[in-house]
N, C-alpha and C. Protein backbone atom coordinates (compact mmCIF):
# COMPACT_ATOMS: atom_id res chain seq x y z
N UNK A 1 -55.44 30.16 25.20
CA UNK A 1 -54.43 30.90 25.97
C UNK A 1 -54.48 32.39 25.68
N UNK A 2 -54.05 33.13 26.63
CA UNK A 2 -53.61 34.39 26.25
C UNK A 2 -52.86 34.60 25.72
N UNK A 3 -52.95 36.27 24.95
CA UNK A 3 -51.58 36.36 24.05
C UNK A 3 -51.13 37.70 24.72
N UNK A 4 -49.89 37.65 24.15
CA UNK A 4 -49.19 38.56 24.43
C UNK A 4 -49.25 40.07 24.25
N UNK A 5 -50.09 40.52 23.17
CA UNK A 5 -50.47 41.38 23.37
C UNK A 5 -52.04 41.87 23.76
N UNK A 6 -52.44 40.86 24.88
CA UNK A 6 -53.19 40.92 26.00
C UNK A 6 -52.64 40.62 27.06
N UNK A 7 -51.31 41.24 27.19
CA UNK A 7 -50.61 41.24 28.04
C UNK A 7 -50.13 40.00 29.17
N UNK A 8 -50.10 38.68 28.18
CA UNK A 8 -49.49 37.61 28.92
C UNK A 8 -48.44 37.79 28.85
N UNK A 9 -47.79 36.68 29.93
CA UNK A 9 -46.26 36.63 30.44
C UNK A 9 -45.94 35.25 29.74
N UNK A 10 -45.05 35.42 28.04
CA UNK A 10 -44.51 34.68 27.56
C UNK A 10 -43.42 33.97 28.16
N UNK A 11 -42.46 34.21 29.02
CA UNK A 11 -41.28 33.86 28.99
C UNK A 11 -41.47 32.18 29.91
N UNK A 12 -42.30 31.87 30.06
CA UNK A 12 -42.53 30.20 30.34
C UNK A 12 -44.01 29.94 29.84
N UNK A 13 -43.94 28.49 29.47
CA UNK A 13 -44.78 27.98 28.76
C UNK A 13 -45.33 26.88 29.63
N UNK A 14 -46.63 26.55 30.34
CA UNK A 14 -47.34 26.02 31.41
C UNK A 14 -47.26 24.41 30.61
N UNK A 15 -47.23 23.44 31.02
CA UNK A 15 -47.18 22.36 30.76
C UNK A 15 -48.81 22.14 30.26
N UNK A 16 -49.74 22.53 30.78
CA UNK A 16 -50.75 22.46 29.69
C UNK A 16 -51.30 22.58 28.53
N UNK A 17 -50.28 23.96 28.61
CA UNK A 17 -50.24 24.46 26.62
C UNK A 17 -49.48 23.50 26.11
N UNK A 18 -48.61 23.08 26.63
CA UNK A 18 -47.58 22.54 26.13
C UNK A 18 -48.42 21.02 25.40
N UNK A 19 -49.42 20.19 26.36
CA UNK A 19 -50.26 19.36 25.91
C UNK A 19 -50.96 19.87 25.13
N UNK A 20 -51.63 20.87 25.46
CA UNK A 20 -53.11 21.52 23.60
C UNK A 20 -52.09 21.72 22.93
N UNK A 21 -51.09 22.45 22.60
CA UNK A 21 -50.23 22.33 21.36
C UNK A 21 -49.86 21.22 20.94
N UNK A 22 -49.63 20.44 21.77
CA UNK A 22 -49.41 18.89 20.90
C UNK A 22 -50.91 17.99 20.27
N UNK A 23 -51.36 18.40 20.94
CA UNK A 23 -52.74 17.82 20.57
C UNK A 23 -53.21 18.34 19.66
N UNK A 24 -53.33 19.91 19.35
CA UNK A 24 -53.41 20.38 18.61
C UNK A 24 -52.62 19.68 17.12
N UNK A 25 -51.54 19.26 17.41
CA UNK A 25 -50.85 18.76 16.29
C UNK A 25 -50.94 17.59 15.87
N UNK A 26 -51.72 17.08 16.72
CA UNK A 26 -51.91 15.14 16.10
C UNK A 26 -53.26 15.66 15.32
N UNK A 27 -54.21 16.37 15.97
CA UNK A 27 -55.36 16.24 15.39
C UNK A 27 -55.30 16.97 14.34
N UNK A 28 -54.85 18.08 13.72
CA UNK A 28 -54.55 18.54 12.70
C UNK A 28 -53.47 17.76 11.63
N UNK A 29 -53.05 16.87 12.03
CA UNK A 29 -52.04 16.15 11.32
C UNK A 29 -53.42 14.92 10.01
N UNK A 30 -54.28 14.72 10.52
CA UNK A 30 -55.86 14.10 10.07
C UNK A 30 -56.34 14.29 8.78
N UNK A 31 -56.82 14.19 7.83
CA UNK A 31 -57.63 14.68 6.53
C UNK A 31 -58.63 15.34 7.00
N UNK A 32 -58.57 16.31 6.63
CA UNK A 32 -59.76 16.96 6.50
C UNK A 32 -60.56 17.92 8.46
N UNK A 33 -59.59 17.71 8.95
CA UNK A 33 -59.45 18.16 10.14
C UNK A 33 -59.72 19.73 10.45
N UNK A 34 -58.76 20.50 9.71
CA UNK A 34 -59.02 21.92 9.49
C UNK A 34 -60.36 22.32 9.43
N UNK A 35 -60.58 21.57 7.74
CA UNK A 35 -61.41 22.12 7.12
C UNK A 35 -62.75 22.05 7.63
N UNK A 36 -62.98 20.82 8.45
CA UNK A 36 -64.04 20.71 9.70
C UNK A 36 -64.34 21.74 10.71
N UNK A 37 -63.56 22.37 10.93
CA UNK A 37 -63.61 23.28 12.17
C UNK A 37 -64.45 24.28 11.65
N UNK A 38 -65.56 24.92 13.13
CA UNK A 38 -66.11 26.14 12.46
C UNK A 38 -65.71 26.98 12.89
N UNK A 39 -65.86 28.38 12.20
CA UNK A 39 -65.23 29.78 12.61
C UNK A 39 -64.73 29.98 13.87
N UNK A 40 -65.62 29.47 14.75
CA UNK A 40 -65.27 30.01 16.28
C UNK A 40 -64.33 29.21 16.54
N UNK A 41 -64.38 27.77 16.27
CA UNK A 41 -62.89 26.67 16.79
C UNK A 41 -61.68 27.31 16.49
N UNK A 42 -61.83 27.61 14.87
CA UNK A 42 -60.44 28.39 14.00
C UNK A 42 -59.99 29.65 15.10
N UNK A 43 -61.11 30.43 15.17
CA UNK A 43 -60.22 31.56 15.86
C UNK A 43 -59.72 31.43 17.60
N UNK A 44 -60.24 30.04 18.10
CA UNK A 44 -59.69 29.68 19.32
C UNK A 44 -58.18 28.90 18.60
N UNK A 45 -58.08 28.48 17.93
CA UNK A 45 -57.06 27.66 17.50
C UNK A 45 -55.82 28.44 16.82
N UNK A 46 -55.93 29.70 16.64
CA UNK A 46 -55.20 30.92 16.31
C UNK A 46 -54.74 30.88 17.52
N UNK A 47 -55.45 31.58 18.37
CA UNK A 47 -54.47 31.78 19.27
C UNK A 47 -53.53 31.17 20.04
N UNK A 48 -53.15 29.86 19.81
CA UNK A 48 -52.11 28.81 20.16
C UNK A 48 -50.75 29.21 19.12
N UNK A 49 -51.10 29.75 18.32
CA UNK A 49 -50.12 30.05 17.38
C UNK A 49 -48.79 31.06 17.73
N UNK A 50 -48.82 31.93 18.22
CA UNK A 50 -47.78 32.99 18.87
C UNK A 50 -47.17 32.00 19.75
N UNK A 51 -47.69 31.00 20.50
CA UNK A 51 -47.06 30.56 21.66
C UNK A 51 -46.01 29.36 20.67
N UNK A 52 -46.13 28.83 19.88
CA UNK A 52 -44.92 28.01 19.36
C UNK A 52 -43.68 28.67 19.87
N UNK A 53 -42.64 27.56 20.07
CA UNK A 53 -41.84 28.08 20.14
C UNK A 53 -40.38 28.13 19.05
N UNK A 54 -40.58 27.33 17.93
CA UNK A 54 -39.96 27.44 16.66
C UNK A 54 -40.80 28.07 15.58
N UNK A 55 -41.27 29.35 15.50
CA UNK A 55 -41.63 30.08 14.57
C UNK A 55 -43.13 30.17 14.84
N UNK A 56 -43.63 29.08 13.75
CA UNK A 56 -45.06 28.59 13.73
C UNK A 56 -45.75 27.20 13.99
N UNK A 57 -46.21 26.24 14.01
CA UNK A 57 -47.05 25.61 14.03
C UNK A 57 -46.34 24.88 12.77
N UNK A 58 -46.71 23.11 12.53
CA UNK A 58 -46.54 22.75 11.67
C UNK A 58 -47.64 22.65 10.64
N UNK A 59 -49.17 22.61 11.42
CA UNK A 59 -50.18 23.25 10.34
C UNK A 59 -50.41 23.97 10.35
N UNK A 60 -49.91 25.16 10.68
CA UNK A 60 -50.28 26.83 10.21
C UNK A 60 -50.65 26.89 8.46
N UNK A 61 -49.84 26.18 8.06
CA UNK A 61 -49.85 26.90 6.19
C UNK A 61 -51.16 26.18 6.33
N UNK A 62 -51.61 24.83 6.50
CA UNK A 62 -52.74 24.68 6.02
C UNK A 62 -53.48 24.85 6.43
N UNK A 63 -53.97 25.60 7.65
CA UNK A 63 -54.74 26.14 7.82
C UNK A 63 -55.02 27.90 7.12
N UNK A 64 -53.31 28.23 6.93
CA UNK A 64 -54.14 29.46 6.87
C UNK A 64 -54.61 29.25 5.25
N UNK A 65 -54.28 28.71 4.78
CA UNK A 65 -55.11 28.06 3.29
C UNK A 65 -56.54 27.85 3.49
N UNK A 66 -56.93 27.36 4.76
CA UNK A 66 -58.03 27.17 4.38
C UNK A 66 -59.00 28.50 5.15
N UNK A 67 -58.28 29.10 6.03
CA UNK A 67 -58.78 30.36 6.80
C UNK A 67 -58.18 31.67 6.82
N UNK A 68 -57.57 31.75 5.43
CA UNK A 68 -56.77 33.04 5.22
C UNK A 68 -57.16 34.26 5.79
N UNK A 69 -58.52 34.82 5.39
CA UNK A 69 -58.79 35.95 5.60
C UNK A 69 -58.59 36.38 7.53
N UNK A 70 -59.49 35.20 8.04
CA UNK A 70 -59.31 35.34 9.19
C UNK A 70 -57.90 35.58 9.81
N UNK A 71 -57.12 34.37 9.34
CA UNK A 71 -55.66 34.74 10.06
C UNK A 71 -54.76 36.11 9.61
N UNK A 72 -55.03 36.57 8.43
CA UNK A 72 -54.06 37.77 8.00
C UNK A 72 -55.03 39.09 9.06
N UNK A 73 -56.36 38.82 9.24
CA UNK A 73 -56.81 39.86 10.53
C UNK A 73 -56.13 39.61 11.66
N UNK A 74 -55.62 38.24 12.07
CA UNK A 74 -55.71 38.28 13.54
C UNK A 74 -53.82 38.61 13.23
N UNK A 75 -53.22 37.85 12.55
CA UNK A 75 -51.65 38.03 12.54
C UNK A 75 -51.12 39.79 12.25
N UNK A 76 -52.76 40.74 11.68
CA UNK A 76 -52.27 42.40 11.07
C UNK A 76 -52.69 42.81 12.88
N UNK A 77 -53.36 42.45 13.56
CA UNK A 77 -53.28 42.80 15.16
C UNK A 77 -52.41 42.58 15.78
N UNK A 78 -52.10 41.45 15.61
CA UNK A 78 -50.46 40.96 16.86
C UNK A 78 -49.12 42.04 15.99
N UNK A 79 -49.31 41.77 14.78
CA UNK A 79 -48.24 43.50 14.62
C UNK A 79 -48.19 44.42 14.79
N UNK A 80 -49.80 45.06 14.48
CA UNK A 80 -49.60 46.25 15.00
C UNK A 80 -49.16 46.44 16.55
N UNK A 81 -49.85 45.49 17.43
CA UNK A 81 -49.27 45.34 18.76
C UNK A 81 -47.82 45.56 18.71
N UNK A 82 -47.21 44.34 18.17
CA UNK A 82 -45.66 44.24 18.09
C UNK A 82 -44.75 46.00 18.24
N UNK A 83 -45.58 46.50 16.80
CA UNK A 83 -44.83 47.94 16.51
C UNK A 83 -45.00 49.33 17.42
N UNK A 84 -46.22 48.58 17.82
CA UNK A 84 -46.70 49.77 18.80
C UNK A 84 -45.97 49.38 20.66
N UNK A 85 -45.31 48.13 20.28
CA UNK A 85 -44.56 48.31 21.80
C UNK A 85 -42.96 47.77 21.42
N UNK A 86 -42.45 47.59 20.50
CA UNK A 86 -41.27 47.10 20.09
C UNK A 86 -40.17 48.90 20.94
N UNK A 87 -39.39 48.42 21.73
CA UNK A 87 -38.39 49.33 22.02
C UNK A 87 -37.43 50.08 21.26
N UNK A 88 -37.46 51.08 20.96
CA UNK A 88 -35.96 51.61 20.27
C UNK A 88 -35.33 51.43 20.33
N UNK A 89 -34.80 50.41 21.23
CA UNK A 89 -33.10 49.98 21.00
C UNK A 89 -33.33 48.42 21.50
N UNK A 90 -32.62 47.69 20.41
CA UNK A 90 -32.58 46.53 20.81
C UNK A 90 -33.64 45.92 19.91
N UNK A 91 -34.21 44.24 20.25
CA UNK A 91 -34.93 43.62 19.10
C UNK A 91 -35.36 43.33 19.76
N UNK A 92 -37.15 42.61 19.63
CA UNK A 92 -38.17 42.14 19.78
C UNK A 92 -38.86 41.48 18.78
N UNK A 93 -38.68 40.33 19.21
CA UNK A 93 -39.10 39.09 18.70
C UNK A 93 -40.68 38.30 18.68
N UNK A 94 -41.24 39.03 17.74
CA UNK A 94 -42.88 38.39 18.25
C UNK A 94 -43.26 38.19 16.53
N UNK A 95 -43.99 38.35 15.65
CA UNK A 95 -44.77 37.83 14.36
C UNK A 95 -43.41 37.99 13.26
N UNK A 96 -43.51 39.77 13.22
CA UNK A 96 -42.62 40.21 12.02
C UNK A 96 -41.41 38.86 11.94
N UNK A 97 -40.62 38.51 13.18
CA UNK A 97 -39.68 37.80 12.99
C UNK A 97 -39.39 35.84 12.56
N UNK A 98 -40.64 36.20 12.46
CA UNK A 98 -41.28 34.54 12.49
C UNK A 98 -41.93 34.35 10.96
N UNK A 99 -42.71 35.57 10.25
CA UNK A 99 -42.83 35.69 9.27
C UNK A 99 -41.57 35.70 8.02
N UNK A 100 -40.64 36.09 8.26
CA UNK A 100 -39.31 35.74 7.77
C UNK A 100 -38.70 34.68 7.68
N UNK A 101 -38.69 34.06 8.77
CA UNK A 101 -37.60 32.97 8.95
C UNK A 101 -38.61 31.57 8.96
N UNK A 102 -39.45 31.50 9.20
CA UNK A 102 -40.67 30.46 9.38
C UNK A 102 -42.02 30.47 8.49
N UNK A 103 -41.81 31.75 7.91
CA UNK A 103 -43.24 31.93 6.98
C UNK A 103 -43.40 32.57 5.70
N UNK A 104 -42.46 31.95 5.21
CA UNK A 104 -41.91 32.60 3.66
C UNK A 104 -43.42 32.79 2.61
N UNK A 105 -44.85 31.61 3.18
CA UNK A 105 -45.40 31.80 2.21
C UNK A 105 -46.58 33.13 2.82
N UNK A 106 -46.17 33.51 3.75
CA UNK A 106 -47.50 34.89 4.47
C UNK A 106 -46.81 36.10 3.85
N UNK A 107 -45.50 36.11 3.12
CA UNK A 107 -44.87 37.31 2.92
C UNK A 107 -45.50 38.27 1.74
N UNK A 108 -45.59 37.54 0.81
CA UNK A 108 -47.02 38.29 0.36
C UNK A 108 -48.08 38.40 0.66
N UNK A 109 -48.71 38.06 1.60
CA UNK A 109 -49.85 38.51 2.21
C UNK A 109 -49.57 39.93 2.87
N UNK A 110 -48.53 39.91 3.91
CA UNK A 110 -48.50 40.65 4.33
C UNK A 110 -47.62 42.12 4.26
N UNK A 111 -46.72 41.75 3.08
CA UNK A 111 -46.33 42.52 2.47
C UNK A 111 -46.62 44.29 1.76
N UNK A 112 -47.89 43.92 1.64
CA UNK A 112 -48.66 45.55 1.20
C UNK A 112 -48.85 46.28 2.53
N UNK A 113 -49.70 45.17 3.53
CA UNK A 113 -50.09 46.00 4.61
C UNK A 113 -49.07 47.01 5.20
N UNK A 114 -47.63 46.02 5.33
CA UNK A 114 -46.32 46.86 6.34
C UNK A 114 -45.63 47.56 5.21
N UNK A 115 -46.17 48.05 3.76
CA UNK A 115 -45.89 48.71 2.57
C UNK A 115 -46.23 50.13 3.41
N UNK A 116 -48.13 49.56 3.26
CA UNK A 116 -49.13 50.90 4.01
C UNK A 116 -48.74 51.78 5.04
N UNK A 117 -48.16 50.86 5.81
CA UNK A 117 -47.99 51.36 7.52
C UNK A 117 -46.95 52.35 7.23
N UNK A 118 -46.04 51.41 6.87
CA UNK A 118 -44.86 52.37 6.57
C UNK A 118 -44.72 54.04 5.93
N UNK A 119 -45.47 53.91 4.95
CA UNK A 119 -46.24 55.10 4.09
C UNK A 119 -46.43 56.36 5.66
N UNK A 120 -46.90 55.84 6.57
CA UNK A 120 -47.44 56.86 7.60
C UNK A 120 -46.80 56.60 9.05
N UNK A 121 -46.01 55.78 9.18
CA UNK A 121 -45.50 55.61 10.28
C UNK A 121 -43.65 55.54 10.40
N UNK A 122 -43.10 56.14 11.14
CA UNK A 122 -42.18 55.47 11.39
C UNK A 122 -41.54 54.47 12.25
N UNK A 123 -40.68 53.61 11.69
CA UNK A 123 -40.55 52.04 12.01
C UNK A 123 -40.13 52.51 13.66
N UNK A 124 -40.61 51.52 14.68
CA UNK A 124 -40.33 51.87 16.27
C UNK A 124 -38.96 52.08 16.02
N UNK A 125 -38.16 50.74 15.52
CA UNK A 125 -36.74 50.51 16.23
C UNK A 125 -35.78 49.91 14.28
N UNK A 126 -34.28 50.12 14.56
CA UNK A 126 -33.92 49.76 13.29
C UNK A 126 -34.19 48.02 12.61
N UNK A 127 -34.23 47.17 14.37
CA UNK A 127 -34.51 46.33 14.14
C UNK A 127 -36.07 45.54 13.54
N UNK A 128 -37.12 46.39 13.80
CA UNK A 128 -38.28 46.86 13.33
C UNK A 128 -38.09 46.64 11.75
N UNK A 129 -37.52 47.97 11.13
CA UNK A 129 -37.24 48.46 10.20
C UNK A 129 -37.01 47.58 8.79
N UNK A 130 -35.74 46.58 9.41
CA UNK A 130 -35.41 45.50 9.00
C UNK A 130 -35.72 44.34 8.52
N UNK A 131 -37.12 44.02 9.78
CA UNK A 131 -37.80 43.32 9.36
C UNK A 131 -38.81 43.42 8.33
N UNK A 132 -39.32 44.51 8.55
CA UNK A 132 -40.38 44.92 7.74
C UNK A 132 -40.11 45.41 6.34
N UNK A 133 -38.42 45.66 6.06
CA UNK A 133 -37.98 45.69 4.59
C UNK A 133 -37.87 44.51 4.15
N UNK A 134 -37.73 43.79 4.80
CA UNK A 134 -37.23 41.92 4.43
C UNK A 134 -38.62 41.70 3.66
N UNK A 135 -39.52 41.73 4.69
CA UNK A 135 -41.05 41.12 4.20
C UNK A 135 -41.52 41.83 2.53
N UNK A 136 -41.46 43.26 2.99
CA UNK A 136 -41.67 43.57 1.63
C UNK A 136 -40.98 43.72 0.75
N UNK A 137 -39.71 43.68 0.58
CA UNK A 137 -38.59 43.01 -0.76
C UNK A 137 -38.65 41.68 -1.07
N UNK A 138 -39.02 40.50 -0.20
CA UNK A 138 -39.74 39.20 -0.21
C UNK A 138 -40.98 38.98 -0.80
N UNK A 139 -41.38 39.77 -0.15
CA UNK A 139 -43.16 39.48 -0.68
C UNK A 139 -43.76 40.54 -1.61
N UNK A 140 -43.03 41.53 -2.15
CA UNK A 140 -43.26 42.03 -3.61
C UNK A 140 -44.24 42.79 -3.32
N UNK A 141 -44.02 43.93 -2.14
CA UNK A 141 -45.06 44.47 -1.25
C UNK A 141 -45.11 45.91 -2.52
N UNK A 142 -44.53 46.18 -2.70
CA UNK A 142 -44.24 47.26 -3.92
C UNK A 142 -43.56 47.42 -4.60
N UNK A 143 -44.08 48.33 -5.57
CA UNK A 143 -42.98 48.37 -6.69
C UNK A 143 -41.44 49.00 -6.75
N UNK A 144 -40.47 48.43 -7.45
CA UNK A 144 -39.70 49.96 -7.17
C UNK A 144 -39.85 51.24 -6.60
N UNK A 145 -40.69 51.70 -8.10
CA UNK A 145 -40.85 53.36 -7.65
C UNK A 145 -41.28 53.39 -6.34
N UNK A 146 -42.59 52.76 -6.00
CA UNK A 146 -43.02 53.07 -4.69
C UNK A 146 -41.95 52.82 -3.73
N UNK A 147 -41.07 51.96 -3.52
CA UNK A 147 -39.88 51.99 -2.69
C UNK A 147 -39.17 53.48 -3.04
N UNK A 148 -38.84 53.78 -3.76
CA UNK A 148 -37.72 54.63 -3.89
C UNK A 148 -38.75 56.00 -3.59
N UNK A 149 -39.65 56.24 -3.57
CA UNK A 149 -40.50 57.23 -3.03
C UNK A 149 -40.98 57.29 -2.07
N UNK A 150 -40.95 56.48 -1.60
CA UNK A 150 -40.90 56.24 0.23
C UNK A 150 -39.61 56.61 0.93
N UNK A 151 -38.65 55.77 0.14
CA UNK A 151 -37.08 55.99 1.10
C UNK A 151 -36.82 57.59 0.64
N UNK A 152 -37.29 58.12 -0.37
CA UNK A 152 -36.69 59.64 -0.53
C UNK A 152 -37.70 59.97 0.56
N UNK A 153 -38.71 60.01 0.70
CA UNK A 153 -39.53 60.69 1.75
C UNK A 153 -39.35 60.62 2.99
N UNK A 154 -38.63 59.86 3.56
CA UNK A 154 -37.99 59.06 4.98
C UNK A 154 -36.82 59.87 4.86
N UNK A 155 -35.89 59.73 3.72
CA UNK A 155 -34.66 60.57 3.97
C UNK A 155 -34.78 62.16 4.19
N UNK A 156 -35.70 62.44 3.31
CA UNK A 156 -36.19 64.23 3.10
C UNK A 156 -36.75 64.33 4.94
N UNK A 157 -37.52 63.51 5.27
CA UNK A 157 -37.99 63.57 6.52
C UNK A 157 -37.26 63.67 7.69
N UNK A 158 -37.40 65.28 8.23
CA UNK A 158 -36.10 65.44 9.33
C UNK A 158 -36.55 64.81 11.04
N UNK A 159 -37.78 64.31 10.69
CA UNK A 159 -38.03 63.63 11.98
C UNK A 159 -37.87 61.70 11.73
N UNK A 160 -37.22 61.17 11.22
CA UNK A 160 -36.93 60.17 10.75
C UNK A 160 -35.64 59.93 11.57
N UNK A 161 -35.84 58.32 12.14
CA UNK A 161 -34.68 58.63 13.32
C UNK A 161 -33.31 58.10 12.57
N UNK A 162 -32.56 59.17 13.31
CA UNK A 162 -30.82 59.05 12.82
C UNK A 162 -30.65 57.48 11.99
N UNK A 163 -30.93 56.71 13.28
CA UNK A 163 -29.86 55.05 12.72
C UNK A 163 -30.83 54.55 11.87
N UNK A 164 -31.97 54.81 11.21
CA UNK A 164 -32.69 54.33 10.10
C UNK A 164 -32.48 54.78 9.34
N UNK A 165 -31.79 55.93 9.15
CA UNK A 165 -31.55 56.74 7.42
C UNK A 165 -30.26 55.75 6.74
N UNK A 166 -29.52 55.06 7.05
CA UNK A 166 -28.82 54.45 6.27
C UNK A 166 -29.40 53.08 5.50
N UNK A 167 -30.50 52.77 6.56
CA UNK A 167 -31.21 51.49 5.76
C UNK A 167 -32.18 52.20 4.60
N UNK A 168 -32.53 53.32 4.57
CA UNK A 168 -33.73 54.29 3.91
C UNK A 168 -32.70 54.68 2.55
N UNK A 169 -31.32 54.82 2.86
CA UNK A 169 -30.63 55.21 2.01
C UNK A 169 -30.14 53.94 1.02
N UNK A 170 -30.04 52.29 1.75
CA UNK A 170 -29.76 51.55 1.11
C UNK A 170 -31.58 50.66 -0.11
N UNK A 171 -32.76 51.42 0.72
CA UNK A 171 -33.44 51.01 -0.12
C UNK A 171 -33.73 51.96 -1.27
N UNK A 172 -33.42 53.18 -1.19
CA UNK A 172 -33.24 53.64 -2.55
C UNK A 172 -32.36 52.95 -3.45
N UNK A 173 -31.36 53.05 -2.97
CA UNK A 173 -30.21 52.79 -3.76
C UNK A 173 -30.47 51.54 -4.50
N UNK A 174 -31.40 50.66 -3.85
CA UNK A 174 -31.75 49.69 -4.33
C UNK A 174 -32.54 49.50 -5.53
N UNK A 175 -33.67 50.72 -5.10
CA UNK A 175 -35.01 50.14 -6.07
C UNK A 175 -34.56 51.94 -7.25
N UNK A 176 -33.58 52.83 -7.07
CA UNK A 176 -33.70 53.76 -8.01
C UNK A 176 -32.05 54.17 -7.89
N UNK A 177 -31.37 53.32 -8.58
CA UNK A 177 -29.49 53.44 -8.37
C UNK A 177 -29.40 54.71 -8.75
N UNK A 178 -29.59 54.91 -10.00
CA UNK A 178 -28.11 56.45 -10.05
C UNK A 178 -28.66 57.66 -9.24
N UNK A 179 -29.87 57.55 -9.11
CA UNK A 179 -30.09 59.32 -8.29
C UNK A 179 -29.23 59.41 -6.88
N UNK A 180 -29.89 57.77 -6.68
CA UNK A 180 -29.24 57.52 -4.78
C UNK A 180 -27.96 57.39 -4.68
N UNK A 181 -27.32 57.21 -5.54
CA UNK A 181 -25.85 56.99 -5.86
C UNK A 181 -25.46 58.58 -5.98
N UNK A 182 -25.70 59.69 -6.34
CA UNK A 182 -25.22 60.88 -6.59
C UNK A 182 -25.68 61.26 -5.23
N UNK A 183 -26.73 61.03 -4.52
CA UNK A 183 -27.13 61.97 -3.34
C UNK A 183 -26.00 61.36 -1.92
N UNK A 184 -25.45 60.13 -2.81
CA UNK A 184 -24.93 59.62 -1.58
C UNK A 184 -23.52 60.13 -1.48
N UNK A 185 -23.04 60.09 -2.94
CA UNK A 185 -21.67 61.25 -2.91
C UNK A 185 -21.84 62.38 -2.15
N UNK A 186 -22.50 62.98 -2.43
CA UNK A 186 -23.28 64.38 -1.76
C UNK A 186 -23.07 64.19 -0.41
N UNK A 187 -23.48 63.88 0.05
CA UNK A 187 -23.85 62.79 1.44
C UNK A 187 -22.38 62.80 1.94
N UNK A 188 -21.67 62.00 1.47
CA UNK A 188 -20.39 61.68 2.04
C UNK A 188 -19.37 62.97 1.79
N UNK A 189 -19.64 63.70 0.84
CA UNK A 189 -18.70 64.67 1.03
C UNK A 189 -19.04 65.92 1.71
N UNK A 190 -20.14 65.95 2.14
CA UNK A 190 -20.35 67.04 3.23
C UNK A 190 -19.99 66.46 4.61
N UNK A 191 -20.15 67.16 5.37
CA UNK A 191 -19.47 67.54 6.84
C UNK A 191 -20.81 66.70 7.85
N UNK A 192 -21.65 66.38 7.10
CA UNK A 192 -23.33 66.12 7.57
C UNK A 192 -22.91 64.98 8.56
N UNK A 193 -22.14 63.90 8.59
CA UNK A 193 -21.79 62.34 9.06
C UNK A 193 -21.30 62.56 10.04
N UNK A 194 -21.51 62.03 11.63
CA UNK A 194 -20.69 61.84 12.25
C UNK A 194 -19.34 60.99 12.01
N UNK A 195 -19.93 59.75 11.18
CA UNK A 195 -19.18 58.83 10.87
C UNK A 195 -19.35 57.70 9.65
N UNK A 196 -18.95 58.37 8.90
CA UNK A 196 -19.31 58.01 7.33
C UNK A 196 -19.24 56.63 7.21
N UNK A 197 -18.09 56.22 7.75
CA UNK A 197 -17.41 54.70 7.77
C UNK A 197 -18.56 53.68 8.60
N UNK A 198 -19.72 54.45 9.58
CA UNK A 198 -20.77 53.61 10.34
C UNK A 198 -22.09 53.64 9.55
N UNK A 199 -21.74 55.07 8.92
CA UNK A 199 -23.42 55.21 8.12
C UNK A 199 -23.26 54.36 6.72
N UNK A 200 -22.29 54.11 6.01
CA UNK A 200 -22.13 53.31 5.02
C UNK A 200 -22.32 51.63 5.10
């Protein structure tokens, strides 16, 4: 199937996928089934994966056990896709959100990468943002310091958009308390807030 960021039209699912996904799931349900497949099957068999419609796949983990490298390439493409078309306002629902709630064990995998990105990008949308702090406070994407030197650099950063500086402000506060705790007094007692009571 196509994916979505080859510009298919997710919002119905053709009764045929609907059969290879199930099929997909008896025959992977087998011993030794995965591990049979060669490269080219695996990366046709990836791409059935975005189209679930409860997260992931029920053999995703074991496959990506047995085809890690491949899948953390093809799952670091469908994000960057994701981030590079996720809207500023509002949420979009494609990997990042599935990796959370459905894929607790990819969170360290992917954890450094949306560490990296972050380092040089800013997050599309807050809902973006969110996700991608989840993964790497989950998946042990960095260390403290490196958190708290990021969120000072995001906060210092005057092109950093408005409604993300309070999440930037709560991951300092997180990974380096008393500095972020004094800048935040600071913070609140200047005139700087539209609305202290929203940014808190």
């Amino acid at each position: 199937p196509d994916l979505r960021s080859e510009g298919a039209d997710t919002s119905g699912i053709p009764y045929a996928l609907i059969f290879a996904m199930a099929g997909l799931d008896i025959e992977f349900a087998g011993d030794g089934a995965i591990a049979a497949l060669t490269k080219a099957q695996a990366r046709r068999a990836l791409r059935y994966v975005p189209w679930e419609l409860n997260g992931f796949p029920r053999w995703f983990e074991a496959f990506f056990r047995q085809w890690r490298a491949l899948i953390l390439d093809f799952l670091w493409s469908e994000i960057l896709w994701e981030l590079a078309n996720t809207p500023a306002e509002g949420s979009f629902s494609h990997i990042l959100s599935d990796i959370i709630y459905h894929g607790p064990w990819l969170q360290e995998e992917v954890a450094p990468r949306l560490f990296a990105w972050l380092s040089t990008h800013h997050a599309p949308s807050v809902c973006a943002l969110s996700y991608m702090r989840t993964i790497i406070l989950k998946g042990q994407g960095a260390t403290a310091a490196q958190i708290a030197a990021l969120a000072r650099g995001n906060i210092n950063d005057t092109t950093t958009p408005a409604d993300q500086r309070p999440i930037w402000y709560a991951l300092w506060v997180d990974s380096e308390p008393a500095p972020a705790i004094r800048a935040l007094d600071i913070l609140f007692a200047s005139n700087a807030l539209d609305d202290r009571r929203s940014f808190a």
